[in-house]
N, C-alpha and C. Protein backbone atom coordinates (compact mmCIF):
# COMPACT_ATOMS: atom_id res chain seq x y z
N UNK A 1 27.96 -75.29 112.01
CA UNK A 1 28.98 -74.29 111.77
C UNK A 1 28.74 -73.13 112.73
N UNK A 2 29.65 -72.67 113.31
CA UNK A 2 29.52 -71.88 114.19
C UNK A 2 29.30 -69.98 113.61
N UNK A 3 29.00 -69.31 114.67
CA UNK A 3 28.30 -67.74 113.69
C UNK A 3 30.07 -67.50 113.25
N UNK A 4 30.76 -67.94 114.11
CA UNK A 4 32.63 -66.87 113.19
C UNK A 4 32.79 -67.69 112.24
N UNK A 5 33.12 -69.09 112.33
CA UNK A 5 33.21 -69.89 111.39
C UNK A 5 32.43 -69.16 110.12
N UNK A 6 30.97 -69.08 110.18
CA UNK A 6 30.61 -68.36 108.76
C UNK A 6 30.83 -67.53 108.26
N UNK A 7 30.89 -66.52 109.47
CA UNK A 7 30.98 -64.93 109.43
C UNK A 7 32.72 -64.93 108.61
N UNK A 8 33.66 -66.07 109.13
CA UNK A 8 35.43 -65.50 107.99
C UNK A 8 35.09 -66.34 106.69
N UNK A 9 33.88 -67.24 107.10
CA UNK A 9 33.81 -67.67 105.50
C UNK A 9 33.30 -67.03 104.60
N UNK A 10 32.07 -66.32 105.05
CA UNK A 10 31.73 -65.44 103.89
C UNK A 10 32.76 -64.37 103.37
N UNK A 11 33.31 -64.01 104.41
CA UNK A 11 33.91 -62.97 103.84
C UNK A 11 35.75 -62.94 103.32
N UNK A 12 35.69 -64.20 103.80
CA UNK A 12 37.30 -64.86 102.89
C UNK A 12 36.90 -65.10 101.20
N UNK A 13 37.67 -63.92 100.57
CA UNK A 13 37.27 -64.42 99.25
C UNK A 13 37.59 -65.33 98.49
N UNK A 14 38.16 -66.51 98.68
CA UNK A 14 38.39 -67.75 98.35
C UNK A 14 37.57 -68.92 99.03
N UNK A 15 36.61 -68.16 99.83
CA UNK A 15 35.58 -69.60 100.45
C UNK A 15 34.56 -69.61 99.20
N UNK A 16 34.42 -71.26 99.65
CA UNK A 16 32.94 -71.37 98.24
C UNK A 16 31.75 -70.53 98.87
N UNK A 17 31.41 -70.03 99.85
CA UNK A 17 30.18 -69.38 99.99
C UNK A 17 30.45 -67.66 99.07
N UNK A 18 31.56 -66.82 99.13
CA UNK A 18 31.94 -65.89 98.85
C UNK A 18 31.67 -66.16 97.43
N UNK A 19 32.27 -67.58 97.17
CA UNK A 19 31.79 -67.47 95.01
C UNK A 19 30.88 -67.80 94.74
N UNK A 20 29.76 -68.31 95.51
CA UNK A 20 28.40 -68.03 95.49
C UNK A 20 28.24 -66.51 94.44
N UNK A 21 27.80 -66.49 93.40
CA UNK A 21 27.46 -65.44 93.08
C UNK A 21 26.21 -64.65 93.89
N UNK A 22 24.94 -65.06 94.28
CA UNK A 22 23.65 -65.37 94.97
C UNK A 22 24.61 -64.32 95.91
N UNK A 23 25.08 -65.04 96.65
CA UNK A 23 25.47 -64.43 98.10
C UNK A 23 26.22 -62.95 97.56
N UNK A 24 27.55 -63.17 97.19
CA UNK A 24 28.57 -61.58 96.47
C UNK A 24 27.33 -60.68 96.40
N UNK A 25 26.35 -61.13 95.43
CA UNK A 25 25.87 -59.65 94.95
C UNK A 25 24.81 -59.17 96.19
N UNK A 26 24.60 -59.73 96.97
CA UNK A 26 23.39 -59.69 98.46
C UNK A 26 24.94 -58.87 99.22
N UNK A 27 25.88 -58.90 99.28
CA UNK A 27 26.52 -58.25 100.19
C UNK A 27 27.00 -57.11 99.23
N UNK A 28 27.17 -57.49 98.57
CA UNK A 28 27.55 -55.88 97.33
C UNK A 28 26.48 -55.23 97.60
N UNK A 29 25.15 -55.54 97.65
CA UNK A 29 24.11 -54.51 97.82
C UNK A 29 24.11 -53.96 99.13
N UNK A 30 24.51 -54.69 100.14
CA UNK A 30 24.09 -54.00 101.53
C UNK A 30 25.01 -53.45 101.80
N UNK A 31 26.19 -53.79 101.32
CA UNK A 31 27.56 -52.22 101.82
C UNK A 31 27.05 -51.36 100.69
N UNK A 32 26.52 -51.57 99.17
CA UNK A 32 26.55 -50.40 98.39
C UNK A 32 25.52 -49.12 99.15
N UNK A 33 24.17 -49.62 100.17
CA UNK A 33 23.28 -49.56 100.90
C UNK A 33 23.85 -48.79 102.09
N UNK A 34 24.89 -49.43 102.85
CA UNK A 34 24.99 -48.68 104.08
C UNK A 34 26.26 -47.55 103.24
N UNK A 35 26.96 -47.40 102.55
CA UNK A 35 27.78 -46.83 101.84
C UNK A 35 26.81 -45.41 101.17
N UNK A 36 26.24 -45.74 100.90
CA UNK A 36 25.44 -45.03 100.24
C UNK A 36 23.95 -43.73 100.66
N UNK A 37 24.12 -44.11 102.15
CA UNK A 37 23.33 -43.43 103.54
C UNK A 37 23.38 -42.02 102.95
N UNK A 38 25.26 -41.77 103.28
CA UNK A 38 25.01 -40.39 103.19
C UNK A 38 24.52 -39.60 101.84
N UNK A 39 24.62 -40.09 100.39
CA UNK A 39 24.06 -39.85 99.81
C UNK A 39 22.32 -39.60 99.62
N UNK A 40 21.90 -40.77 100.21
CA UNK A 40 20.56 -40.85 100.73
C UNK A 40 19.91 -39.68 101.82
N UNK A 41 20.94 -39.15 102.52
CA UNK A 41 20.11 -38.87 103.63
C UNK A 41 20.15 -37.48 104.17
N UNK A 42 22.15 -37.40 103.44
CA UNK A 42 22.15 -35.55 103.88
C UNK A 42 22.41 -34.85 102.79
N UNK A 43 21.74 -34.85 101.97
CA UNK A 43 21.81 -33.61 100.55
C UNK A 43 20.81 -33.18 100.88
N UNK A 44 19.86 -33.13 101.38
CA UNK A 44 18.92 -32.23 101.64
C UNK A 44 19.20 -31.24 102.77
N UNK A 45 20.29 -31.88 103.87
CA UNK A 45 20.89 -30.82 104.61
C UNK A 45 22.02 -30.39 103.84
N UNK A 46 22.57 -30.95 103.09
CA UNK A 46 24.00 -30.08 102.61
C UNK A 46 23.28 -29.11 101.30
N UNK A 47 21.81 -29.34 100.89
CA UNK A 47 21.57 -28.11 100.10
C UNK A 47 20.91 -27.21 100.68
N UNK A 48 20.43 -26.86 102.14
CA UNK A 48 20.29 -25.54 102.62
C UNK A 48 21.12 -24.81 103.56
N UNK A 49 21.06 -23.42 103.54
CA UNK A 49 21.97 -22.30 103.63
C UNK A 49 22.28 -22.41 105.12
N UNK A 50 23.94 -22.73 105.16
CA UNK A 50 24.08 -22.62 106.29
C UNK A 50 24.05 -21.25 107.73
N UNK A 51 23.57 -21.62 108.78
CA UNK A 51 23.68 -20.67 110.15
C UNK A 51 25.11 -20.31 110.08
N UNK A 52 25.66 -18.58 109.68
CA UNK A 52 27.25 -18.70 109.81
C UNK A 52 27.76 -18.39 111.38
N UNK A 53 28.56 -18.75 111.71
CA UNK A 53 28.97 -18.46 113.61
C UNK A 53 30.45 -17.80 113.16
N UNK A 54 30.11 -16.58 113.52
CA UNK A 54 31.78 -16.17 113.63
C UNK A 54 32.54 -16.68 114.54
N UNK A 55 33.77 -16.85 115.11
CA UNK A 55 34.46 -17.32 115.98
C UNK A 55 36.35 -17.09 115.85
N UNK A 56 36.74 -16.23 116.95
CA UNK A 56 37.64 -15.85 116.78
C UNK A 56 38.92 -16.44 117.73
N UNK A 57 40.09 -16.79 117.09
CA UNK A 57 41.06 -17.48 118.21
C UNK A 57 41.81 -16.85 118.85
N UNK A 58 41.54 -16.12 119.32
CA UNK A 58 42.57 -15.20 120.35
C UNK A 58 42.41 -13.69 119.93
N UNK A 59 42.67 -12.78 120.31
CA UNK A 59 42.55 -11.43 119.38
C UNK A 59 44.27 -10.53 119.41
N UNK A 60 44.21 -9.30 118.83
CA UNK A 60 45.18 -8.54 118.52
C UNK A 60 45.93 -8.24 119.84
N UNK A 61 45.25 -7.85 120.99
CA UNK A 61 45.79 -8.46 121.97
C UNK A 61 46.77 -9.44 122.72
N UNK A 62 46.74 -10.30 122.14
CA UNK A 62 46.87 -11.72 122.26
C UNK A 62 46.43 -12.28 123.64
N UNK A 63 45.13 -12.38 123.90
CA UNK A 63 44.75 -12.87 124.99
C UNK A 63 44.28 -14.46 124.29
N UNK A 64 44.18 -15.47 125.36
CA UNK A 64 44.33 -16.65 125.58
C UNK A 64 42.94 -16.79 125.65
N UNK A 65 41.83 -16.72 124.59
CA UNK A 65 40.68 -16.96 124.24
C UNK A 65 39.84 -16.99 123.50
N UNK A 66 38.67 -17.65 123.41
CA UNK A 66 38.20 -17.93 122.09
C UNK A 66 36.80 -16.58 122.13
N UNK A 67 36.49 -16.24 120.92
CA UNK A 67 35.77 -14.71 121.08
C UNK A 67 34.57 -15.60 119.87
N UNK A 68 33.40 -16.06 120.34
CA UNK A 68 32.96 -15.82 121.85
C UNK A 68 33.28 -17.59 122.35
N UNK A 69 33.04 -17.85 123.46
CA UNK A 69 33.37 -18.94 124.14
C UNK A 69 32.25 -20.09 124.45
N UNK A 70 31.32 -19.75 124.08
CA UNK A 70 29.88 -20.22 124.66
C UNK A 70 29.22 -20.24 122.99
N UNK A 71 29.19 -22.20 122.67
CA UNK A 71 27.68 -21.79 121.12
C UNK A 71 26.74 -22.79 121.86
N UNK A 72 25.79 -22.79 121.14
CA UNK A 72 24.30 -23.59 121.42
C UNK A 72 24.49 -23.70 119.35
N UNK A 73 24.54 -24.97 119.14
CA UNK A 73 23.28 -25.43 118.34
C UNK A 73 22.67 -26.61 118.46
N UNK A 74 21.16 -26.46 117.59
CA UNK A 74 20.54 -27.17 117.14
C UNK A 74 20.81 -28.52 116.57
N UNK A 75 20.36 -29.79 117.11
CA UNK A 75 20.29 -30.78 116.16
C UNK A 75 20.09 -30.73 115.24
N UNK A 76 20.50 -31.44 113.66
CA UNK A 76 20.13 -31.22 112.41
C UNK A 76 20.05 -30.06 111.75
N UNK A 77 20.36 -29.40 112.29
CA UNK A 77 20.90 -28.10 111.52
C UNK A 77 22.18 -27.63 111.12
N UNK A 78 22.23 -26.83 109.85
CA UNK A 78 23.14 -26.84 109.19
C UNK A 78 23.65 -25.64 109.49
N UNK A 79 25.14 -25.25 109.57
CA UNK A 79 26.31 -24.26 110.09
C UNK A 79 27.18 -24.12 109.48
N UNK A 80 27.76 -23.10 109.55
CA UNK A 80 29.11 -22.89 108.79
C UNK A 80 29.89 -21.92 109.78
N UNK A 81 30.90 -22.74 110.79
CA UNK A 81 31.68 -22.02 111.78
C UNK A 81 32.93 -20.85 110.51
N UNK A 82 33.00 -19.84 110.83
CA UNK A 82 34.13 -18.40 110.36
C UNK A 82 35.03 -18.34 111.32
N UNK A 83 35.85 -19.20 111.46
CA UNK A 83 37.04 -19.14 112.16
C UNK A 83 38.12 -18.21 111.76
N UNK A 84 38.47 -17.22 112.35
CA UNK A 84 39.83 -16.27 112.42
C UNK A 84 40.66 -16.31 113.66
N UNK A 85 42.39 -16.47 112.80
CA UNK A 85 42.78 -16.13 114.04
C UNK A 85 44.07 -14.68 114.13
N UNK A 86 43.17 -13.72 114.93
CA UNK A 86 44.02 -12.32 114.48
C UNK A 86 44.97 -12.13 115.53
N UNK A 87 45.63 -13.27 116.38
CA UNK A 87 46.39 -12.94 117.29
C UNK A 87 47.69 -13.30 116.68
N UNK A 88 49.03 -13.18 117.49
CA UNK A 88 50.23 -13.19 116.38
C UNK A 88 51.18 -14.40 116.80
N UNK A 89 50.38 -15.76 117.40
CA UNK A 89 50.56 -17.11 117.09
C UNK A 89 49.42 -17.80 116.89
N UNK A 90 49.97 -19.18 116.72
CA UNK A 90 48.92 -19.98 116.31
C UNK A 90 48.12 -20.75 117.41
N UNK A 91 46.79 -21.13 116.98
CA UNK A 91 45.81 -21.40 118.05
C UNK A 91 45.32 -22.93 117.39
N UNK A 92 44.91 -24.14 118.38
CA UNK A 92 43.73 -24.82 117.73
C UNK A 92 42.57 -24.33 118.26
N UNK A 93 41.45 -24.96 117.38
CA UNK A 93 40.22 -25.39 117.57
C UNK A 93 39.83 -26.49 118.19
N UNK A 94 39.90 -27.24 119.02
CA UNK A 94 40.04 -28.83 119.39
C UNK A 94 38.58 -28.87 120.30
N UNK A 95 38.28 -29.68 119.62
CA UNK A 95 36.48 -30.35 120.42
C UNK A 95 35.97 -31.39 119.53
N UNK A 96 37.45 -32.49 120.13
CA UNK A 96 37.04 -34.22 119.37
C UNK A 96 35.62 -34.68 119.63
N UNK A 97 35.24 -34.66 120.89
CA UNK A 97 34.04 -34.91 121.37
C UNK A 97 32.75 -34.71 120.40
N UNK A 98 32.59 -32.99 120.33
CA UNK A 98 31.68 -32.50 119.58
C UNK A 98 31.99 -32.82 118.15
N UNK A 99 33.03 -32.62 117.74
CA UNK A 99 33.61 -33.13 116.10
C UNK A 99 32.80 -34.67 115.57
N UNK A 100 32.74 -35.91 116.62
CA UNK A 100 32.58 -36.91 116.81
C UNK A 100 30.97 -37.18 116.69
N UNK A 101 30.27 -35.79 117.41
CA UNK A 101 28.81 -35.97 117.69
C UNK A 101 28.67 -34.91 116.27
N UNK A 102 28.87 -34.98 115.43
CA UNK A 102 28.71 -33.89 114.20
C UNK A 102 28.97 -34.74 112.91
N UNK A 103 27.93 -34.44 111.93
CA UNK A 103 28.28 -34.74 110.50
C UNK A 103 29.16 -33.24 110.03
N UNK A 104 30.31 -33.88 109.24
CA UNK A 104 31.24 -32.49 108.99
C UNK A 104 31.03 -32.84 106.93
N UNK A 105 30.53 -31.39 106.62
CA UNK A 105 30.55 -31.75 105.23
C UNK A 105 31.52 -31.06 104.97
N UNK A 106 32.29 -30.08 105.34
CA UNK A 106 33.50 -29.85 104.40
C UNK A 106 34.14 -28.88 105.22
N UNK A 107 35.27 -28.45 105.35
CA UNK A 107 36.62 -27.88 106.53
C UNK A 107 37.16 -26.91 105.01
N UNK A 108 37.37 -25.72 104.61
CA UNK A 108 37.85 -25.05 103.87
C UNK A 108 38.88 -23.86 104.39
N UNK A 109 40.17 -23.84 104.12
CA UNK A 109 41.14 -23.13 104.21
C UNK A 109 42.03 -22.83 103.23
N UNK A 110 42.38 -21.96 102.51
CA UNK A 110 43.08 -21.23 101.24
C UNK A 110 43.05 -22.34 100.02
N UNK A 111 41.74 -22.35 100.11
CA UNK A 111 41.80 -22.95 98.65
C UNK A 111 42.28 -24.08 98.61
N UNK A 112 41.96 -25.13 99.76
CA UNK A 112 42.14 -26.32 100.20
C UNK A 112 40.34 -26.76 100.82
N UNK A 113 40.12 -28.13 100.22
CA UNK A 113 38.66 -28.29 100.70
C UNK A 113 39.05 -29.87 101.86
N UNK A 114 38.99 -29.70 102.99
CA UNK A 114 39.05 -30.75 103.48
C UNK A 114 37.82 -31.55 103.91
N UNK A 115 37.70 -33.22 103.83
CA UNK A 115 36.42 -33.42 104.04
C UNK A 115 36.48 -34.69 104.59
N UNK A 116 36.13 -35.50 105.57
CA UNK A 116 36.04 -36.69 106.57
C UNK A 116 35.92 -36.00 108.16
N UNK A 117 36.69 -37.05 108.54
CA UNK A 117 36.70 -36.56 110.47
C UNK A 117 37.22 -35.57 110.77
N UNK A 118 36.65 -34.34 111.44
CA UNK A 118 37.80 -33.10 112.00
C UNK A 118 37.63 -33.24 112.97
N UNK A 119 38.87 -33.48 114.09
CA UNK A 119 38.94 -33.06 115.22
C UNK A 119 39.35 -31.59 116.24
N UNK A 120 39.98 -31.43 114.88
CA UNK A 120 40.62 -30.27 115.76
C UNK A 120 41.34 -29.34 114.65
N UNK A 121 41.35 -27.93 114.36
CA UNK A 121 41.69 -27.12 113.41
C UNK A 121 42.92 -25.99 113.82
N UNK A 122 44.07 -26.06 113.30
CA UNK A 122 45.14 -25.25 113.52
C UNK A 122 44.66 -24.10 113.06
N UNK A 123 45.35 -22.84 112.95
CA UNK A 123 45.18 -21.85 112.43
C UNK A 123 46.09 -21.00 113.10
N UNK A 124 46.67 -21.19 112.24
CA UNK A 124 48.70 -19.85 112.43
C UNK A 124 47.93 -18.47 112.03
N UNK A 125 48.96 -17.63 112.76
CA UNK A 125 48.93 -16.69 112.83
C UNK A 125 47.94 -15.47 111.57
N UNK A 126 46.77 -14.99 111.36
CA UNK A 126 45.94 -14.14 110.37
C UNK A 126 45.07 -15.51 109.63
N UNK A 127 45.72 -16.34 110.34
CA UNK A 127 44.66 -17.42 109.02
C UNK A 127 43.19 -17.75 109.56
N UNK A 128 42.36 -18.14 108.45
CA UNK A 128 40.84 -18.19 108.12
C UNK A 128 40.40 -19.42 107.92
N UNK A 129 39.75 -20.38 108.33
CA UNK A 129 38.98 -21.32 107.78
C UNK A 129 37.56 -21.24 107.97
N UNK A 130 37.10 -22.36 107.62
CA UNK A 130 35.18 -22.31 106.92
C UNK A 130 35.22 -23.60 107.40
N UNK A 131 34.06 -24.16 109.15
CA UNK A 131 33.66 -25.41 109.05
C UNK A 131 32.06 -25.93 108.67
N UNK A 132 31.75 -26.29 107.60
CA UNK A 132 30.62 -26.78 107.12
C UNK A 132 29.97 -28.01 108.34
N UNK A 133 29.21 -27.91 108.70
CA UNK A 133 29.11 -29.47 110.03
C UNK A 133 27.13 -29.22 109.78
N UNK A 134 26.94 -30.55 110.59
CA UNK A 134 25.70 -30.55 111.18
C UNK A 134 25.69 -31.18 112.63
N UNK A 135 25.56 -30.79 113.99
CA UNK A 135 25.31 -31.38 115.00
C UNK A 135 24.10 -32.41 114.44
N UNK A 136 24.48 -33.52 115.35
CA UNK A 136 23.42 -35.00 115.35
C UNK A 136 23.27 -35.14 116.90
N UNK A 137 24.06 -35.23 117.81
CA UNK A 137 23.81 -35.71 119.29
C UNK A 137 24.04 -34.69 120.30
N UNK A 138 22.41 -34.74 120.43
CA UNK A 138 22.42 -33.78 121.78
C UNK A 138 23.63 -33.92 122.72
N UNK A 139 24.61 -33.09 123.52
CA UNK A 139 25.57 -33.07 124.60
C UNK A 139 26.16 -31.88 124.97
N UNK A 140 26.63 -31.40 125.27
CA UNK A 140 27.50 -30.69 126.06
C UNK A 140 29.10 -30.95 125.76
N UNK A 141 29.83 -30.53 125.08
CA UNK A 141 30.96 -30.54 125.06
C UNK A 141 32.01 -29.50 124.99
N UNK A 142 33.85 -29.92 125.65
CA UNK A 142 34.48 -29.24 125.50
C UNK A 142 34.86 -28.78 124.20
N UNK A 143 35.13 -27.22 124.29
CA UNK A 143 36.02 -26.73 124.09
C UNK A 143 37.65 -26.11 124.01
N UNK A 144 38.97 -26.33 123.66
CA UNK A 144 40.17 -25.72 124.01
C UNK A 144 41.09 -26.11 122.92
N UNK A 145 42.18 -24.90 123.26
CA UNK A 145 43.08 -24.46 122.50
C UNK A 145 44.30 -25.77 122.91
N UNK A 146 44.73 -26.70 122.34
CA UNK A 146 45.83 -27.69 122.50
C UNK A 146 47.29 -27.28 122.95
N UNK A 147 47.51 -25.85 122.52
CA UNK A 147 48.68 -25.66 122.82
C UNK A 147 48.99 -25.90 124.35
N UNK A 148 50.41 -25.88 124.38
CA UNK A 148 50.60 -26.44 126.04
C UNK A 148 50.27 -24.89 127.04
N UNK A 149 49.71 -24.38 127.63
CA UNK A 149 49.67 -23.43 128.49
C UNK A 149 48.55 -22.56 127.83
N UNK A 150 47.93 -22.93 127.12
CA UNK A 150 47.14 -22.15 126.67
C UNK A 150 45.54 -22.61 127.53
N UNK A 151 45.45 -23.80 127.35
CA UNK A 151 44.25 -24.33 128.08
C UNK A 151 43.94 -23.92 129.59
N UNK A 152 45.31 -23.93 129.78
CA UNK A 152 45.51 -23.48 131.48
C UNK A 152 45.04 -21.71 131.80
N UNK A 153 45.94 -20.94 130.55
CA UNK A 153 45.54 -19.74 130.59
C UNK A 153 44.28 -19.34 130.11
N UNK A 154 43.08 -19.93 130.32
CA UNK A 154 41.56 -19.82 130.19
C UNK A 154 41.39 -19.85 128.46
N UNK A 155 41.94 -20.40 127.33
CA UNK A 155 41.42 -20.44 126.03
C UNK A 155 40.68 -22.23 125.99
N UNK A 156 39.28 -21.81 126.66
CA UNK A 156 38.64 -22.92 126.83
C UNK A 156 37.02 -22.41 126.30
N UNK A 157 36.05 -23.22 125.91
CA UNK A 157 34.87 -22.90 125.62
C UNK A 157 33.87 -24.17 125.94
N UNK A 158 32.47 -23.95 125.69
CA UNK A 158 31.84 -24.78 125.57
C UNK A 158 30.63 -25.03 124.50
N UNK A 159 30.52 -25.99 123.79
CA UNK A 159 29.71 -26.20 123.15
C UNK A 159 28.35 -26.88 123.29
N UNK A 160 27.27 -26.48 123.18
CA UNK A 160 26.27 -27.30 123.16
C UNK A 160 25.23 -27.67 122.27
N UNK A 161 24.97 -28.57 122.21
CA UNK A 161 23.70 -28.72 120.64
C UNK A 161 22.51 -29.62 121.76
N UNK A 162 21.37 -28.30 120.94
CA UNK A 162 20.46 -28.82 121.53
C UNK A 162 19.54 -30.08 121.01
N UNK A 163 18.53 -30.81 121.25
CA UNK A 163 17.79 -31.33 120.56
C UNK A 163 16.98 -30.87 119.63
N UNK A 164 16.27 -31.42 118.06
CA UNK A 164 15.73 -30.76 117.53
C UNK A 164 14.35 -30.27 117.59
């Protein structure tokens, strides 16, 4: 039997290997296992006090930049980005890259808790959010504002996380 041949049989739930009970509960354990990581692995980072980073999207002004433009963190360390934006349109946050190289435990805006993948964070005009994250992979990444002409007009930054 070939490795695909097994590999759609096990996992077709109408093959006799799948009603194998023996087998079901050996794969129930190893997704309950890899499922179960983050429980295992980051409550000990999601129970200490996060580093807060203020960070502002444009100012009263309305200049085409992020205040300040330049972070450094740490691997495995825990943060809580203070995003404001006091200029009188709306700005993103966009740094898929770094979003990608980051555990994100929780994205908070008016009493809304958002929590999975963030790539990138709107924020209209006076509004506030809270990003909970932990950098994991050392890199260098962009920073910028998505709007069309905004990137061009210098609302660009850079991020870096160092090793731990």
């Amino acid at each position: 039997m070939s490795l695909n041949r097994f590999v759609v049989g096990v996992l077709a739930p109408n093959s006799h290997l799948w009603q194998n009970q023996w087998l079901r509960r050996c794969l129930t354990a190893i997704i309950g296992l890899i499922l179960g990581i983050n429980v295992i692995c980051f409550p000990a980072i999601a129970a200490t006090s996060a580093i807060e980073v203020n960070v502002s999207l444009g100012n009263q002004a309305d200049e085409l930049k992020f205040f300040p433009n330049q972070f450094e963190f740490v691997a495995g360390t825990r943060y809580k980005l203070l995003l404001d934006n006091p200029s009188p349109q709306k700005h993103y946050f966009t740094a898929k890259d770094f979003a990608d190289a980051s555990w994100t435990q929780k994205v908070e805006a008016a009493k809304v808790e958002v929590k999975g993948a963030i790539h990138e964070l709107e924020l209209k005009p006076t509004g506030e959010a809270e990003w909970v994250f932990v950098p994991m992979k050392p890199g260098t990444y962009e920073l910028h504002c998505s709007i069309p002409g905004h990137t061009e007009a210098g609302m660009v930054g850079e991020i870096t996380i160092k090793p731990s």
